[in-house]
Protein backbone atom coordinates (compact mmCIF):
# COMPACT_ATOMS: atom_id res chain seq x y z
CA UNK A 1 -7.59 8.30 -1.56
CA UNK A 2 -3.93 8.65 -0.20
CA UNK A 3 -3.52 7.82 3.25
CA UNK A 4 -0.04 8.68 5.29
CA UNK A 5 0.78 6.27 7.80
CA UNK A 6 3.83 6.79 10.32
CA UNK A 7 6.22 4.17 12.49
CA UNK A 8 6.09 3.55 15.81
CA UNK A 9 8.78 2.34 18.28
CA UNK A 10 11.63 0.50 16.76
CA UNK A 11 12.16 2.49 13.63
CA UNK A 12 14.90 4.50 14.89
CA UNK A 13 18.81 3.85 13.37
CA UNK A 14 21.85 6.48 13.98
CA UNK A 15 21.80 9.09 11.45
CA UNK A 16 18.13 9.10 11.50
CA UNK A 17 17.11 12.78 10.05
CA UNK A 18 20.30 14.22 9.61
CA UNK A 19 19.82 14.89 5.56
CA UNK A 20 16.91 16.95 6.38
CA UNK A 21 18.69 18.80 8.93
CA UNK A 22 21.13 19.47 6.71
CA UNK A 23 18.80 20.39 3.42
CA UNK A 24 15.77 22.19 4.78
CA UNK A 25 15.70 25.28 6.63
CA UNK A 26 12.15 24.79 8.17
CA UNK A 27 13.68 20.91 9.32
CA UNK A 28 16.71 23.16 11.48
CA UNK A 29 14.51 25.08 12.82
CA UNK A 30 12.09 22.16 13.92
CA UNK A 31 14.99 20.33 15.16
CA UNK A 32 16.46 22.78 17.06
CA UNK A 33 13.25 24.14 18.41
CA UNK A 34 12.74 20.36 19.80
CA UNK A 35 16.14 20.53 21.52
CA UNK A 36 14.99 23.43 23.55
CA UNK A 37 11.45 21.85 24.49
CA UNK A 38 13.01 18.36 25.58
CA UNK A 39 15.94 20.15 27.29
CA UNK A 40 19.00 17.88 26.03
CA UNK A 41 20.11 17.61 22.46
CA UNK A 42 18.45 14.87 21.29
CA UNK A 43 19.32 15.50 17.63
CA UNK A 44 23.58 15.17 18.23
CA UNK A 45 21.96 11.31 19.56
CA UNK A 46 19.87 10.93 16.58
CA UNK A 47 22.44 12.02 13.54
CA UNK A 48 25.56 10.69 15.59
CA UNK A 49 24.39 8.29 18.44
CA UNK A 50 25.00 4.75 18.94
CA UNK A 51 22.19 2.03 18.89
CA UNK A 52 22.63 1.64 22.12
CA UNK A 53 21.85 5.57 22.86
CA UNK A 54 18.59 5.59 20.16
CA UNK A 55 17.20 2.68 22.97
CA UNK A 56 16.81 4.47 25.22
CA UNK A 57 13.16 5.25 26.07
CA UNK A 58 13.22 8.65 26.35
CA UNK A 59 14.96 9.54 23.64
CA UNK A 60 13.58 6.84 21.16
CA UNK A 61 10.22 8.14 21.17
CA UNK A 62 10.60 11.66 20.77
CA UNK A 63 13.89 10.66 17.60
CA UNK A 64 10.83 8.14 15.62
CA UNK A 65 8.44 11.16 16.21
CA UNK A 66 11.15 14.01 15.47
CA UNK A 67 11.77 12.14 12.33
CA UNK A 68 8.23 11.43 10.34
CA UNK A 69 6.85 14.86 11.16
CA UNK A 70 9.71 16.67 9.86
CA UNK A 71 9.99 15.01 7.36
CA UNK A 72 6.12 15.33 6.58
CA UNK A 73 6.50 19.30 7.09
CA UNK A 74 9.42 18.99 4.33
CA UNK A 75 7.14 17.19 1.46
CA UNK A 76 5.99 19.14 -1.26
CA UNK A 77 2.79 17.79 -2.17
CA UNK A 78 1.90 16.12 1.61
CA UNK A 79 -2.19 16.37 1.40
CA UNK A 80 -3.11 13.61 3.32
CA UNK A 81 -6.86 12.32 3.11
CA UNK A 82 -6.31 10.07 5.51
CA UNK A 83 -3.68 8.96 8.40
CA UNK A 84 -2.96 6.33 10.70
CA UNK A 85 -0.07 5.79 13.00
CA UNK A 86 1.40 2.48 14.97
CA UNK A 87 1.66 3.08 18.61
CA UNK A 88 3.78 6.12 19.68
CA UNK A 89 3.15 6.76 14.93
CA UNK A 90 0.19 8.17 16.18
CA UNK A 91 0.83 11.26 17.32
CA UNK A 92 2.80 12.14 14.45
CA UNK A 93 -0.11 11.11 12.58
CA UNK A 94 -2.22 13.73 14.91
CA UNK A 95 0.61 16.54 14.03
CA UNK A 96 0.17 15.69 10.01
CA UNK A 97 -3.90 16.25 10.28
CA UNK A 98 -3.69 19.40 12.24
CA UNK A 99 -5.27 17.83 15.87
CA UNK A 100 -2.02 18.61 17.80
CA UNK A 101 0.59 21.64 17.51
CA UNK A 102 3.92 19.81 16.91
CA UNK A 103 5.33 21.58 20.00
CA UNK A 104 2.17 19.91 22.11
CA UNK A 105 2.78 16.57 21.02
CA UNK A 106 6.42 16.26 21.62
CA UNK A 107 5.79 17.59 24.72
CA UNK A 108 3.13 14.64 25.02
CA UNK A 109 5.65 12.23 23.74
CA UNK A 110 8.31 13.05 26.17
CA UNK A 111 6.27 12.67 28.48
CA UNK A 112 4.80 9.35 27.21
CA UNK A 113 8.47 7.88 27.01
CA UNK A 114 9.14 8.98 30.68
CA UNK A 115 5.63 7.73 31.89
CA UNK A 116 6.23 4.01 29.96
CA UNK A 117 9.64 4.26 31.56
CA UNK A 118 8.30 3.92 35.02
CA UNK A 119 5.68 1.83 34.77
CA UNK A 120 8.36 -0.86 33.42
CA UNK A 121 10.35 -1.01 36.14
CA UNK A 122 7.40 -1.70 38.82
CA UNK A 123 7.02 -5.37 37.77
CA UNK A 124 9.20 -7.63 34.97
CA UNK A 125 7.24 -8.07 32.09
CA UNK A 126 7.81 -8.16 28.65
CA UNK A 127 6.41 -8.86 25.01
CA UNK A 128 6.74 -11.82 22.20
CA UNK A 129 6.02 -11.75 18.75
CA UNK A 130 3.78 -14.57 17.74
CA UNK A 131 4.18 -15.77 14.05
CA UNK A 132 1.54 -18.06 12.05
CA UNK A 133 -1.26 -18.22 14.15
CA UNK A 134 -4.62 -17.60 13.71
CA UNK A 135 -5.49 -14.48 16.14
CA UNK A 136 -8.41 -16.02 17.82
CA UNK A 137 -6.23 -18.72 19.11
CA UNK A 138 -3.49 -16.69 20.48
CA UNK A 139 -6.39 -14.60 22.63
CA UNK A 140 -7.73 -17.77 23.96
CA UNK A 141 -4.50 -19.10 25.17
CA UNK A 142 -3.71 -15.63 26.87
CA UNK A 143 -6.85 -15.72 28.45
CA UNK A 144 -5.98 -19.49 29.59
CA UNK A 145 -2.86 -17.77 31.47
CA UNK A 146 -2.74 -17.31 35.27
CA UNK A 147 -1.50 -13.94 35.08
CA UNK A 148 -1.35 -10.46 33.23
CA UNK A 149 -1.04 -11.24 29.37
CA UNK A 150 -2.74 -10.20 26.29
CA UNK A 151 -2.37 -9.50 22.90
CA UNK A 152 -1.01 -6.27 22.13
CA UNK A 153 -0.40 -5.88 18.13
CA UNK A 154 -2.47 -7.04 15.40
CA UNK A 155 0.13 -6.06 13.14
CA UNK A 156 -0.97 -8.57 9.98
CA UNK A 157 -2.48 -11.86 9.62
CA UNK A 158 -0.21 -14.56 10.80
CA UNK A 159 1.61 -12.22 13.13
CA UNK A 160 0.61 -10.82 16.32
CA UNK A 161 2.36 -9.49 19.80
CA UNK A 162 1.32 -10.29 23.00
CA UNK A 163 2.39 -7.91 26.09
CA UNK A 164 2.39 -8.67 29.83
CA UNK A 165 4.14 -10.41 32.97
CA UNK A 166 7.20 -12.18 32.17
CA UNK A 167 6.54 -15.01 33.76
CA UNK A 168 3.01 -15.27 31.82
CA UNK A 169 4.57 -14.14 28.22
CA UNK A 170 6.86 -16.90 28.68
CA UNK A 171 3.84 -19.22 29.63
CA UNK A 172 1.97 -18.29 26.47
CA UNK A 173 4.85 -18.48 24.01
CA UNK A 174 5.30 -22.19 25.39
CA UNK A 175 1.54 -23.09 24.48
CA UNK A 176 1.47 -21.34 21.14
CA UNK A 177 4.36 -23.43 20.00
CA UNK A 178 2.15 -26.31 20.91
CA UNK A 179 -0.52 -25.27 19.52
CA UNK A 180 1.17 -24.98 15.93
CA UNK A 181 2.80 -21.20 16.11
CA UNK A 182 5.64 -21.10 13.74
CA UNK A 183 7.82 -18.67 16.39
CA UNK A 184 6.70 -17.36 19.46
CA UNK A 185 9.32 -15.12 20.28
CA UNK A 186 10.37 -12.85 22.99
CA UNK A 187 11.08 -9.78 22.31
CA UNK A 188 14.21 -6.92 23.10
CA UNK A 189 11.61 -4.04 24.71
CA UNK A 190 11.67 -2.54 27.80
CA UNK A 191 8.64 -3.55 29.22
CA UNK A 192 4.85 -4.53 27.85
CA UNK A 193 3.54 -2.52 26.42
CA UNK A 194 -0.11 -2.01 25.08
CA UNK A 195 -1.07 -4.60 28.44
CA UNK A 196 -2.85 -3.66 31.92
CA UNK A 197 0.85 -3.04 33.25
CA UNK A 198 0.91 0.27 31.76
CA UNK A 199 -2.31 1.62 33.98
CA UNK A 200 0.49 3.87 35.72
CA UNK A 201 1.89 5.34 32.04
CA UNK A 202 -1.76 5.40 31.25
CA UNK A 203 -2.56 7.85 34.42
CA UNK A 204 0.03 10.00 34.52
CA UNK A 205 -0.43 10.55 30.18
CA UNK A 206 -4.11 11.07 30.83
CA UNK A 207 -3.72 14.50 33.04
CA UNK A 208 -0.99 15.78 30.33
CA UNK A 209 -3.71 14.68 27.13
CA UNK A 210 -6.48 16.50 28.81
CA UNK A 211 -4.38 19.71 29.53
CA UNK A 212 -3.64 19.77 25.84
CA UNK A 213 -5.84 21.35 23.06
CA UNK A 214 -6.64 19.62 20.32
CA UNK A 215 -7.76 20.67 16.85
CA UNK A 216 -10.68 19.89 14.38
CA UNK A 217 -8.36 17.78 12.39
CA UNK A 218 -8.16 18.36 8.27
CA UNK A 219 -8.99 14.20 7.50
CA UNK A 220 -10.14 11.32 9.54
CA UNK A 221 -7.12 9.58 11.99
CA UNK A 222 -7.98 5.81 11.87
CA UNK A 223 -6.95 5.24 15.65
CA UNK A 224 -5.28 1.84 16.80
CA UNK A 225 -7.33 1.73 20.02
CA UNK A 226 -10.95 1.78 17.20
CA UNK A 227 -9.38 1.11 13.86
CA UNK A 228 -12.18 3.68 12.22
CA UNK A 229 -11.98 7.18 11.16
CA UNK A 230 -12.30 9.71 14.07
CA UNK A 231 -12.36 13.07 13.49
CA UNK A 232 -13.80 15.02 16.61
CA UNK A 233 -10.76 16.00 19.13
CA UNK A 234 -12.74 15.33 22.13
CA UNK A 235 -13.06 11.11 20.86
CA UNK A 236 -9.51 11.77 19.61
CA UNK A 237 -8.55 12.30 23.07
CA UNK A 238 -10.02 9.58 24.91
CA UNK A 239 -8.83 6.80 22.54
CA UNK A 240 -5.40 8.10 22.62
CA UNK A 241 -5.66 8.10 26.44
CA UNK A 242 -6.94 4.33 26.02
CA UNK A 243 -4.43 3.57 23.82
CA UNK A 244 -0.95 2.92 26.13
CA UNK A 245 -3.42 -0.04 27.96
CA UNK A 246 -5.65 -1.14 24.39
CA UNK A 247 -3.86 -3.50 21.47
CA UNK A 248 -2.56 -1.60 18.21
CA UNK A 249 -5.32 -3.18 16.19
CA UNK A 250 -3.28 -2.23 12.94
CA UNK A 251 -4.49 -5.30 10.69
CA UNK A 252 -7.93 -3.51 11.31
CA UNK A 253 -7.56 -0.37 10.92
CA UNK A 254 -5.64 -0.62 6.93
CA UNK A 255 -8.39 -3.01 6.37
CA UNK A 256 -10.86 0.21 7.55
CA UNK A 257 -8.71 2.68 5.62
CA UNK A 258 -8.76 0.43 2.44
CA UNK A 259 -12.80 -0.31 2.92
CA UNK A 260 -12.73 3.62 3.03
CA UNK A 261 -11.41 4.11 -0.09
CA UNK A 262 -7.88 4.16 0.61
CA UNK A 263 -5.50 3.28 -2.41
CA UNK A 264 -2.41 4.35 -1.77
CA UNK A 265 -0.41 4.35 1.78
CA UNK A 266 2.56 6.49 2.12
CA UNK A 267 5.01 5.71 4.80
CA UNK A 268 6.36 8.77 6.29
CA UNK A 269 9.47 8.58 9.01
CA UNK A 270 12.51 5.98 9.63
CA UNK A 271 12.45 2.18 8.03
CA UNK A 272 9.58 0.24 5.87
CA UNK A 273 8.03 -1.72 8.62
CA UNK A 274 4.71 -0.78 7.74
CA UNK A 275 4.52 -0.86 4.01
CA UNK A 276 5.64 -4.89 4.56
CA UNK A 277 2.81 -4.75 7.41
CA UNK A 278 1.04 -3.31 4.55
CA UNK A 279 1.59 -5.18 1.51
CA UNK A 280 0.67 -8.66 3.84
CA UNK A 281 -2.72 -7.38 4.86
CA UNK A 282 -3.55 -6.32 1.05
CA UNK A 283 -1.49 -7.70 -1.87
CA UNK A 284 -3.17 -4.67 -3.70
CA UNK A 285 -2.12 -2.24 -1.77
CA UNK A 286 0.29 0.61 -3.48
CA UNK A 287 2.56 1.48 -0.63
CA UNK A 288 5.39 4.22 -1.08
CA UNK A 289 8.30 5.43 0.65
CA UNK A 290 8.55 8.50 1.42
């Protein structure tokens, strides 16, 4: 079965769509539909911005999301039996089965961006990327913390993220190194994400998800919050709600997809972060660029 799976957060780099724009009529149109539904011209920062422009919040989001559904819109033989997207990858992967308009969900994603936005500046937190250490470990020492931390993205064996207070990330990172992690690592984001301190971003989403239709989809979205195949909108819904608070459970859900039946995993949007994601959890994995 193919499965298309779609970046999150992180993917972007300057020049990010800008061959589609220039090569596909129905990717112009997209692109300059989305510049009239976000209100600034978001693709001048994606083909010609600097790094330091793609950061920012609002406008990374929407450019990673921008950039694997246009791109999926502009493949000729996209028939996905199956999708999957990490973090904000999921609602592109929502736009490629059919469960959200693609005008909807950037208007969810803006709004995502601008939600997460806040809810980082009401207390200093962070994330840290924890390297070579079993997963059951790194939840008991974040549960050992006095104060908000937890782990965030199962991304692959041997490398997860944990999200929460500053002070307490810091806390952690110092007693996974002790307890054998090869790098516990903090991390250039905002804020932390996936953790309790997004209840706000959580909130404020939640109204704007509800208020949104979504469709029977045309295959199963393995969701980060479940990591299983969900099909009906109305569970659709509530675990993307969940999701901004729940970890990514990636690890679990290619696992899922491959149990499924999955063979082949086609990486639509900016960068190869998850084929490598990918090819660690199964060696046997065919993953493709696309």
């Amino acid at each position: 079965m193919k499965a298309y799976v779609f970046p999150g957060q992180g993917a972007q780099f300057s020049g990010m769509g800008k061959d589609l724009y220039e090569t596909s009529a129905i990717a112009k149109e997209l692109f300059d539909k989305a510049n009239e539904i976000l209100g600034f011209n978001i693709t001048e920062i994606m083909f010609n911005g600097t790094d330091e422009e793609l950061k920012q919040t609002k406008v990374t989001q929407p450019a990673v999301f921008l950039h694997s559904v246009i791109l999926a819109k502009t493949l000729t033989d996209f028939n996905p039996e199956m999708v999957a997207g990490h973090s904000l990858g999921e609602f592109s992967a929502l736009v490629a089965n059919g469960t959200l308009s693609f005008e909807d969900a950037l208007q969810l994603v803006s709004k995502r961006a601008m939600a997460m936005q806040k809810a980082c500046e009401i207390t200093p937190s962070t994330m840290a990327a924890v390297l070579n250490l079993d997963d059951k470990v790194v939840e008991d020492i974040c549960a050992s913390i006095d104060g908000v931390v937890v782990a965030a993205n199962y991304n692959c064996p041997g490398q997860l993220v944990i999200s929460g207070e500053t002070k307490a990330v810091e806390l952690a990172c110092e007693k996974m190194k002790e307890a054998g992690a090869k790098r516990a690592l903090i991390l250039p984001v905002g804020g932390a994400f996936h953790s309790p301190m997004m209840e706000p971003a959580r909130e404020e989403l939640a109204a704007a998800i509800e208020a949104t239709t979504f469709s029977t989809p045309i295959c199963p979205v393995y969701q980060n919050v479940t990591a299983s195949a969900v099909s009906d909108p109305a569970e659709i819904k509530k675990n993307l709600i969940t999701q901004l608070t729940a970890p990514v459970r990636w690890t679990q859900s290619v696992q899922q997809m491959i149990a499924d039946g999955g063979t082949s995993f086609t990486e639509v949007g900016p960068g190869k972060v998850l084929m490598g994601l990918i090819n660690k959890i199964n060696k046997e994995a065919e993953t493709i660029k696309a």
